[in-house]
N, C-alpha and C. Protein backbone atom coordinates (compact mmCIF):
# COMPACT_ATOMS: atom_id res chain seq x y z
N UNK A 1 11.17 -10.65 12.73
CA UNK A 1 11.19 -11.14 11.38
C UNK A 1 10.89 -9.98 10.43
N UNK A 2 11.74 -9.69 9.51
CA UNK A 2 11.38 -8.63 8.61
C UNK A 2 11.05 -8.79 7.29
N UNK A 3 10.14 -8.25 6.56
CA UNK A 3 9.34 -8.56 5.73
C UNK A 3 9.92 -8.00 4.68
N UNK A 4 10.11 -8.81 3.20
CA UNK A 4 10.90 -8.01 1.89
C UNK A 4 9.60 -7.27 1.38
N UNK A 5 9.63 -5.91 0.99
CA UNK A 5 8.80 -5.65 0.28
C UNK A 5 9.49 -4.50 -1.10
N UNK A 6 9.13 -3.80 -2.00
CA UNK A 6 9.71 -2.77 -2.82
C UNK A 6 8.79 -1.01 -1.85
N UNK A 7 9.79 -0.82 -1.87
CA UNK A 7 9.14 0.76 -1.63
C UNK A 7 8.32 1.20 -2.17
N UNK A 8 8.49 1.20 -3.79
CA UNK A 8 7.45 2.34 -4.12
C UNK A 8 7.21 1.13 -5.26
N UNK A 9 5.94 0.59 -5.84
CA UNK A 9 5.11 0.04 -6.72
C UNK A 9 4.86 0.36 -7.80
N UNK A 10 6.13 -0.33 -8.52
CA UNK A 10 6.25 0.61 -9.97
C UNK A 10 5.12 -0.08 -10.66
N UNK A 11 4.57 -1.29 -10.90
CA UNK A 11 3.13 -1.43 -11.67
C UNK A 11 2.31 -0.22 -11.28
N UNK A 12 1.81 -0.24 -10.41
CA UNK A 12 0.71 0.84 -9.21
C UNK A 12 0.62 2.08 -10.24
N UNK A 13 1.97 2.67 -9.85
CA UNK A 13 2.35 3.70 -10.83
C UNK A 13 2.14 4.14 -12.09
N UNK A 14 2.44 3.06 -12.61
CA UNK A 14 2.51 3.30 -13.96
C UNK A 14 1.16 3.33 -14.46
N UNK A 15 0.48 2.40 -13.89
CA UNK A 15 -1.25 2.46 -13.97
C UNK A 15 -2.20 3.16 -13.88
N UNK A 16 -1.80 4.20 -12.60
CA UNK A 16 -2.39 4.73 -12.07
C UNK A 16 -2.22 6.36 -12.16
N UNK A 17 -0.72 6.53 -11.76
CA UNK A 17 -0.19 8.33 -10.96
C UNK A 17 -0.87 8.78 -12.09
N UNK A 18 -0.45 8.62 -13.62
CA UNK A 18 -0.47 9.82 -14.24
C UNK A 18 -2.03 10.21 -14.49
N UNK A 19 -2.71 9.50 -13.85
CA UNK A 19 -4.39 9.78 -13.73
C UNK A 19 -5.01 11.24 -13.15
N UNK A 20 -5.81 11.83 -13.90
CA UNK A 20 -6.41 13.03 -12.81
C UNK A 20 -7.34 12.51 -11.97
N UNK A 21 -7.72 13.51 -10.19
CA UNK A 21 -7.81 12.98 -9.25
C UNK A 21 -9.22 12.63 -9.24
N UNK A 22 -10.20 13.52 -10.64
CA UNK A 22 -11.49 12.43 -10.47
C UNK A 22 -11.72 11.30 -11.22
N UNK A 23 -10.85 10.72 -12.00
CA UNK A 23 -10.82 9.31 -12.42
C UNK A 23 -10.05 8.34 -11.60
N UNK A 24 -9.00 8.50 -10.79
CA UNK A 24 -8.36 8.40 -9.83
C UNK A 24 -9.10 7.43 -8.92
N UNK A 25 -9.93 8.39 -8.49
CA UNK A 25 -10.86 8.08 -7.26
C UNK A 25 -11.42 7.63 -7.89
N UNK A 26 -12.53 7.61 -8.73
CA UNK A 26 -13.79 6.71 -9.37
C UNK A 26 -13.06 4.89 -9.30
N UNK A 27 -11.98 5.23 -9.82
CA UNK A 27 -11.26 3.43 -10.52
C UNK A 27 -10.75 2.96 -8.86
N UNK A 28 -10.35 4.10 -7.86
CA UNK A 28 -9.82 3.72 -6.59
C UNK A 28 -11.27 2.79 -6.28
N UNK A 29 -12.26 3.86 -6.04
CA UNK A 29 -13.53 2.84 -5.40
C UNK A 29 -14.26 1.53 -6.05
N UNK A 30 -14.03 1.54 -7.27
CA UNK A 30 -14.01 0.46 -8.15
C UNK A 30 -13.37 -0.62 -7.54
N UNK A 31 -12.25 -0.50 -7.00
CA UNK A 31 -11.37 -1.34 -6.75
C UNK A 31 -11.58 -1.98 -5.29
N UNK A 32 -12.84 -1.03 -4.39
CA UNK A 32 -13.27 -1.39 -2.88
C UNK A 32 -12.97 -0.53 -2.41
N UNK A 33 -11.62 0.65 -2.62
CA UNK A 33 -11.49 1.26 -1.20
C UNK A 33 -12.44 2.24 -1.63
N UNK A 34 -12.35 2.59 0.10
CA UNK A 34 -13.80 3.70 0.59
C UNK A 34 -12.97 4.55 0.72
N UNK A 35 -13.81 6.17 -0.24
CA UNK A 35 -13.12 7.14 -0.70
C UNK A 35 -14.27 8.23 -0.09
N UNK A 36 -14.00 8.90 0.63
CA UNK A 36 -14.89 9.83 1.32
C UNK A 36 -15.24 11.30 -0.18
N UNK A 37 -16.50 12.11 -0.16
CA UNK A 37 -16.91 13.23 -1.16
C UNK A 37 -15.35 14.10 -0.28
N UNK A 38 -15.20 14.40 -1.98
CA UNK A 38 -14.52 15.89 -2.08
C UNK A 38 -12.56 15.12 -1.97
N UNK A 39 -12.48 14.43 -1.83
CA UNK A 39 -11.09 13.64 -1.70
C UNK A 39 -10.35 14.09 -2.83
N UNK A 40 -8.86 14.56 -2.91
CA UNK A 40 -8.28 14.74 -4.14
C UNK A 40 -7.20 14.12 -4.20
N UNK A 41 -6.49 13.46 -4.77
CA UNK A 41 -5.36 12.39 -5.16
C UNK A 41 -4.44 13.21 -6.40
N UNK A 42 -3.38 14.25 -6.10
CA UNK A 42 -2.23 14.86 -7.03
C UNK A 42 -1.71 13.64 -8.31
N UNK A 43 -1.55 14.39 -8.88
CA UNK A 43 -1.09 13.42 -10.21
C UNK A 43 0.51 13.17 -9.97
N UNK A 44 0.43 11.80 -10.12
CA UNK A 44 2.11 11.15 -9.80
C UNK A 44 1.56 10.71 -8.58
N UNK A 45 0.72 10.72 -7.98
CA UNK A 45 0.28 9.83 -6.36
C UNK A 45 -0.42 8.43 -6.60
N UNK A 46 -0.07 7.81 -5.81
CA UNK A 46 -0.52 6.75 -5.57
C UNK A 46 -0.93 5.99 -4.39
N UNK A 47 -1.91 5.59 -4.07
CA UNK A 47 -2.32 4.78 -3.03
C UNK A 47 -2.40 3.46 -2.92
N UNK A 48 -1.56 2.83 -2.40
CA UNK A 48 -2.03 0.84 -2.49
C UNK A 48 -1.74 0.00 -1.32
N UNK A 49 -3.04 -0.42 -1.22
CA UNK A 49 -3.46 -1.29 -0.23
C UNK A 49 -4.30 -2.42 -0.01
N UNK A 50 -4.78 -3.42 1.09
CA UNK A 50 -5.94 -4.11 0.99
C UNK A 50 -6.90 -3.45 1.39
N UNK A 51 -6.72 -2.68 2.58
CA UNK A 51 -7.47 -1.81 3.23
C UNK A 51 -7.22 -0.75 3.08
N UNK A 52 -8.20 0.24 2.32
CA UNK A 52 -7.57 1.37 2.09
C UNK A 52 -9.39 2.09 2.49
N UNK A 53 -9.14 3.80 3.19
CA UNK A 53 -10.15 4.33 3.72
C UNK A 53 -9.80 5.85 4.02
N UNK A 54 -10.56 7.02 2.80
CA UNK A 54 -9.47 7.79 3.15
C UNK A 54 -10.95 8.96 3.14
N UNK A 55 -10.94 9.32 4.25
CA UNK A 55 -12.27 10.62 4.86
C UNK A 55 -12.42 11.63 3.39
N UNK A 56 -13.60 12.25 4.27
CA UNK A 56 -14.13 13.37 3.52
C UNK A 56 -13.27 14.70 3.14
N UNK A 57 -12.79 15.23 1.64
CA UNK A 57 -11.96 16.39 1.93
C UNK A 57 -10.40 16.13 2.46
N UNK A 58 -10.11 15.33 2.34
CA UNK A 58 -8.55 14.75 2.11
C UNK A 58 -7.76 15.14 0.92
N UNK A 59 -6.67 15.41 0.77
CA UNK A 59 -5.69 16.16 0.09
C UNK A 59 -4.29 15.27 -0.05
N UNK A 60 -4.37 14.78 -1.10
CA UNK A 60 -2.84 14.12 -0.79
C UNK A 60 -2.52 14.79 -2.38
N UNK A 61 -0.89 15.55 -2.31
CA UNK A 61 -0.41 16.12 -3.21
C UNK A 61 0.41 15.26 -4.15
N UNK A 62 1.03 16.00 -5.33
CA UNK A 62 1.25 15.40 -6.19
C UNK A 62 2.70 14.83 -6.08
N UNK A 63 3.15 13.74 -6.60
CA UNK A 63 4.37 12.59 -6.35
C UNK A 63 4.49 12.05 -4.75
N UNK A 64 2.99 11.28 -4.56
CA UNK A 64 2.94 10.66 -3.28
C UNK A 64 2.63 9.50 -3.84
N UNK A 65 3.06 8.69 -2.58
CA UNK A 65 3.10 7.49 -2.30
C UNK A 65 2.83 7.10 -1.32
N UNK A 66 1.85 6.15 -1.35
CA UNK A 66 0.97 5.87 0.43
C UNK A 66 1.03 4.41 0.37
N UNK A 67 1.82 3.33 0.77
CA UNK A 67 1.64 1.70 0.60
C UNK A 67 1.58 0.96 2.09
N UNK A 68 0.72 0.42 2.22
CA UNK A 68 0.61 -0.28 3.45
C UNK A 68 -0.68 -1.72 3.29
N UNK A 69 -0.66 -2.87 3.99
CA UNK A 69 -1.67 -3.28 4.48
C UNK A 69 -3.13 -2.88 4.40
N UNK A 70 -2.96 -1.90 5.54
CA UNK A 70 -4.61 -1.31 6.11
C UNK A 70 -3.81 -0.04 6.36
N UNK A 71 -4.89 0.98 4.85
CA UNK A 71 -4.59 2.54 5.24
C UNK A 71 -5.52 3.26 5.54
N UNK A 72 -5.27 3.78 6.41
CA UNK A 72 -6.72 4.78 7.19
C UNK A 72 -6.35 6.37 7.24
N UNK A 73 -7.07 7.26 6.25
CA UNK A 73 -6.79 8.71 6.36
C UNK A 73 -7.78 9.29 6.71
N UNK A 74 -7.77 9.89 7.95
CA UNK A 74 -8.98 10.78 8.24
C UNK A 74 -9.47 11.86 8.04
N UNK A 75 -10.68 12.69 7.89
CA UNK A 75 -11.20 13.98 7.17
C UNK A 75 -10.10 14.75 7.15
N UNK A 76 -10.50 15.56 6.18
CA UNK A 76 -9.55 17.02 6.32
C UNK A 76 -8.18 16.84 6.24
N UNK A 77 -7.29 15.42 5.99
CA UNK A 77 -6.08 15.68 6.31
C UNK A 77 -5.29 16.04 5.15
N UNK A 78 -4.02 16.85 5.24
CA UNK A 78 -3.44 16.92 4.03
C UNK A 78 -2.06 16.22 4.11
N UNK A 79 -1.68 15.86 2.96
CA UNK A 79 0.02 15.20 2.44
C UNK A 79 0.25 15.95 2.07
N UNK A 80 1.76 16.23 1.82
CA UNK A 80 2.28 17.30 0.86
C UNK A 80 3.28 16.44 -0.12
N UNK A 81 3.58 16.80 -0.61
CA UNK A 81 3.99 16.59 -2.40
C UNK A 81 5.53 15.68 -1.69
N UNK A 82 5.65 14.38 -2.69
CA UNK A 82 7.26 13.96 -2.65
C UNK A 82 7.18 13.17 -0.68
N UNK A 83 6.03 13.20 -0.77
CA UNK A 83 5.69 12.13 0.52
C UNK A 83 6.08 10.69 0.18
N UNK A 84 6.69 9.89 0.48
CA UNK A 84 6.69 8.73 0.69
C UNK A 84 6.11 7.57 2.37
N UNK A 85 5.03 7.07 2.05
CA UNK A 85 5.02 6.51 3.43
C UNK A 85 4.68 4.45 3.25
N UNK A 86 5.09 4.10 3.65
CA UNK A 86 5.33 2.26 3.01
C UNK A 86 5.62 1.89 4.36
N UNK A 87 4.43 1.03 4.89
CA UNK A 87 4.58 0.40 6.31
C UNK A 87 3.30 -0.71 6.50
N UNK A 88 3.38 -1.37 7.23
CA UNK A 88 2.47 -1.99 6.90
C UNK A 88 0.73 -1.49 7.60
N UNK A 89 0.65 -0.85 8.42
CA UNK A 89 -0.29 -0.32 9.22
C UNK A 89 -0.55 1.29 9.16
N UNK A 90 -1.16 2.13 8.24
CA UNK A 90 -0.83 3.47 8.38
C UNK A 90 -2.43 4.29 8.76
N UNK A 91 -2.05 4.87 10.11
CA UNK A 91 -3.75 5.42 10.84
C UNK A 91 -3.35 7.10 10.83
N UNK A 92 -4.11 7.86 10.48
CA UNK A 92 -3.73 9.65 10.15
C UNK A 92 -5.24 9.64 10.66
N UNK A 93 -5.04 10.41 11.50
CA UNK A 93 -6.20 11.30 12.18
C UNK A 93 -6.93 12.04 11.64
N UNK A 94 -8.14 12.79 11.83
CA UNK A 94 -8.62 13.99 11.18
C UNK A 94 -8.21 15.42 12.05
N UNK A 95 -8.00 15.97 10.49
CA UNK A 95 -7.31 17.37 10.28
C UNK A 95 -5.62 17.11 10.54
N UNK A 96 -5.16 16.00 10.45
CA UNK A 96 -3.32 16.27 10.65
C UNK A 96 -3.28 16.79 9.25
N UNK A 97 -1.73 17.54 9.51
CA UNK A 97 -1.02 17.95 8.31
C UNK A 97 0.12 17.20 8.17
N UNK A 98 0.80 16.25 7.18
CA UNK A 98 2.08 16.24 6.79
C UNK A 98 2.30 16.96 5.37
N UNK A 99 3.61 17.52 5.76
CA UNK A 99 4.17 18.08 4.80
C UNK A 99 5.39 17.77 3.79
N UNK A 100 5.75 18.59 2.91
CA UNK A 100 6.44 17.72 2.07
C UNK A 100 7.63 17.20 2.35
N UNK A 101 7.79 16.24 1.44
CA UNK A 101 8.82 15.72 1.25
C UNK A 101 9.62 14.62 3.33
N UNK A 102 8.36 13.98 3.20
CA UNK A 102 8.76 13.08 4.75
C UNK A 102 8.63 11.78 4.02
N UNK A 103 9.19 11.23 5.01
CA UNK A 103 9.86 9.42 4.57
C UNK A 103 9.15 8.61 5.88
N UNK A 104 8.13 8.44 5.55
CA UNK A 104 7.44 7.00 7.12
C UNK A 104 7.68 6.01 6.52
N UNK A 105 8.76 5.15 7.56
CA UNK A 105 8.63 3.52 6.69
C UNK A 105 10.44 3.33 7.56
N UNK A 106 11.26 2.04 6.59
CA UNK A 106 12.45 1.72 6.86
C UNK A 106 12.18 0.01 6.86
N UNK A 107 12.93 -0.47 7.65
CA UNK A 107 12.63 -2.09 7.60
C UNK A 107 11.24 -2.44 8.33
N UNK A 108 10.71 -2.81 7.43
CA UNK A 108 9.46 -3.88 7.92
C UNK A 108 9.74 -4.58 8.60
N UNK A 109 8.55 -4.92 9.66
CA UNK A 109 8.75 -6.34 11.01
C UNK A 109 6.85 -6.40 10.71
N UNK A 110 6.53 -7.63 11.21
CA UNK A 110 5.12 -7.79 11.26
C UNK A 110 4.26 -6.81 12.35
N UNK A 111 4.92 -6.26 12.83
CA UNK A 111 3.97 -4.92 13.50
C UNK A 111 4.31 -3.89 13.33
N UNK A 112 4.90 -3.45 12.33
CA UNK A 112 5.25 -1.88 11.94
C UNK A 112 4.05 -1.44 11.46
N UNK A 113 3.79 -0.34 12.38
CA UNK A 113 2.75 0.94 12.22
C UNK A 113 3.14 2.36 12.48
N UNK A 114 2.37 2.69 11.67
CA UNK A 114 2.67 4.19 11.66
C UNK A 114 0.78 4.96 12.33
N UNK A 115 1.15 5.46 13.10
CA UNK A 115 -0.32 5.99 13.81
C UNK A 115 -0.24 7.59 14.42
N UNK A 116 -0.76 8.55 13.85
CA UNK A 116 -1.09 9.65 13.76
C UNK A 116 -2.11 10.40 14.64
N UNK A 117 -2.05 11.19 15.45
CA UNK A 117 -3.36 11.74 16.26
C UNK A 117 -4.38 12.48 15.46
N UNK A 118 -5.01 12.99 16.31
CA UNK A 118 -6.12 14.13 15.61
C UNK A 118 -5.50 15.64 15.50
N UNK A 119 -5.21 16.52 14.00
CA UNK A 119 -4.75 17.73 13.90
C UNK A 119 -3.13 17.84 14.23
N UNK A 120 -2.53 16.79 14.31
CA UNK A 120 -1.43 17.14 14.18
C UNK A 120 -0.41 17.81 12.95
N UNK A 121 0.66 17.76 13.18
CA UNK A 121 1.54 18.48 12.20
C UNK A 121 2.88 17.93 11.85
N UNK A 122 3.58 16.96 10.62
CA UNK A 122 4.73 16.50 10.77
C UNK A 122 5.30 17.49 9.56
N UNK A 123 6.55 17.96 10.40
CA UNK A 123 7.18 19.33 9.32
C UNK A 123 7.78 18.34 8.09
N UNK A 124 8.18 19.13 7.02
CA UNK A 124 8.82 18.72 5.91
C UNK A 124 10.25 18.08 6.56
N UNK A 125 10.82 17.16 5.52
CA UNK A 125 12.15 16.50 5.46
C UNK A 125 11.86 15.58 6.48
N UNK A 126 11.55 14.98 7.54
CA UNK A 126 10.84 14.38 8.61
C UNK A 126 11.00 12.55 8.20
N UNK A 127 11.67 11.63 8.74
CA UNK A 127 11.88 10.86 8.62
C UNK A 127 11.39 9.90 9.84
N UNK A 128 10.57 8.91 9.69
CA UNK A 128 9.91 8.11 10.76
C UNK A 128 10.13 6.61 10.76
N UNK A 129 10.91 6.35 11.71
CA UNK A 129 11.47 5.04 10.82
C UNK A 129 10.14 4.00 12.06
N UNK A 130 9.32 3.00 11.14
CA UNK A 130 8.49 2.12 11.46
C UNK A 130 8.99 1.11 12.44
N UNK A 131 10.08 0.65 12.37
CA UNK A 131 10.31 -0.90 12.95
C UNK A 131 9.92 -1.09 14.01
């Protein structure tokens, strides 16, 4: 069964990206999610979720997009810029790198996850299709 959803959350957006990353975060934890010290959120990024949990010293660059369910980013990890990732389950390890410009996601089903080890590395252009 596949689930309709929009890719990228143009309310979210509009609300949010053009924010710098320490008001960002302040209104993120406002909102419940748990935002680990030192976290930075690029301007034009966005994060949206129910569950959202993103470690200490995390880096997500600018014109990202992170939409899922339950998102889990662990210490140290970085995004790179023009990331898109929209799935319903998204787990990133501590210390992975993705880099720019990758696409995680495609048609939704009720168990599409996207799950990441510890210190890994997904090169730029990198397309991961969820289903």
């Amino acid at each position: 069964m596949l689930i309709k959803k929009t890719k990228i959350p143009l309310a979210h957006v509009a609300m949010f990206a053009w924010m710098p990353s320490f008001l960002k975060t302040r209104i993120y934890r406002a909102k419940g999610y748990k935002i680990g010290a030192g976290v930075k959120i690029g301007i034009g990024s966005v994060v949206v979720g129910r569950e959202v949990e993103i470690g200490p010293e995390a880096r997500i660059a600018p014109l990202t997009a992170i939409t899922g369910d339950s998102v889990k980013i662990g210490p140290r990890v970085r995004i790179g810029a023009l990331t898109v990732m929209n799935t319903k389950t998204i787990e990133i390890g501590e210390g992975t790198r993705i880099n720019n410009m990758v696409v995680v996601g495609g048609l939704q089903s009720v168990r599409s996850e996207f799950r990441m080890g510890h210190n890994c590395i997904l090169m730029e252009w990198s397309f991961i299709n969820t289903t």
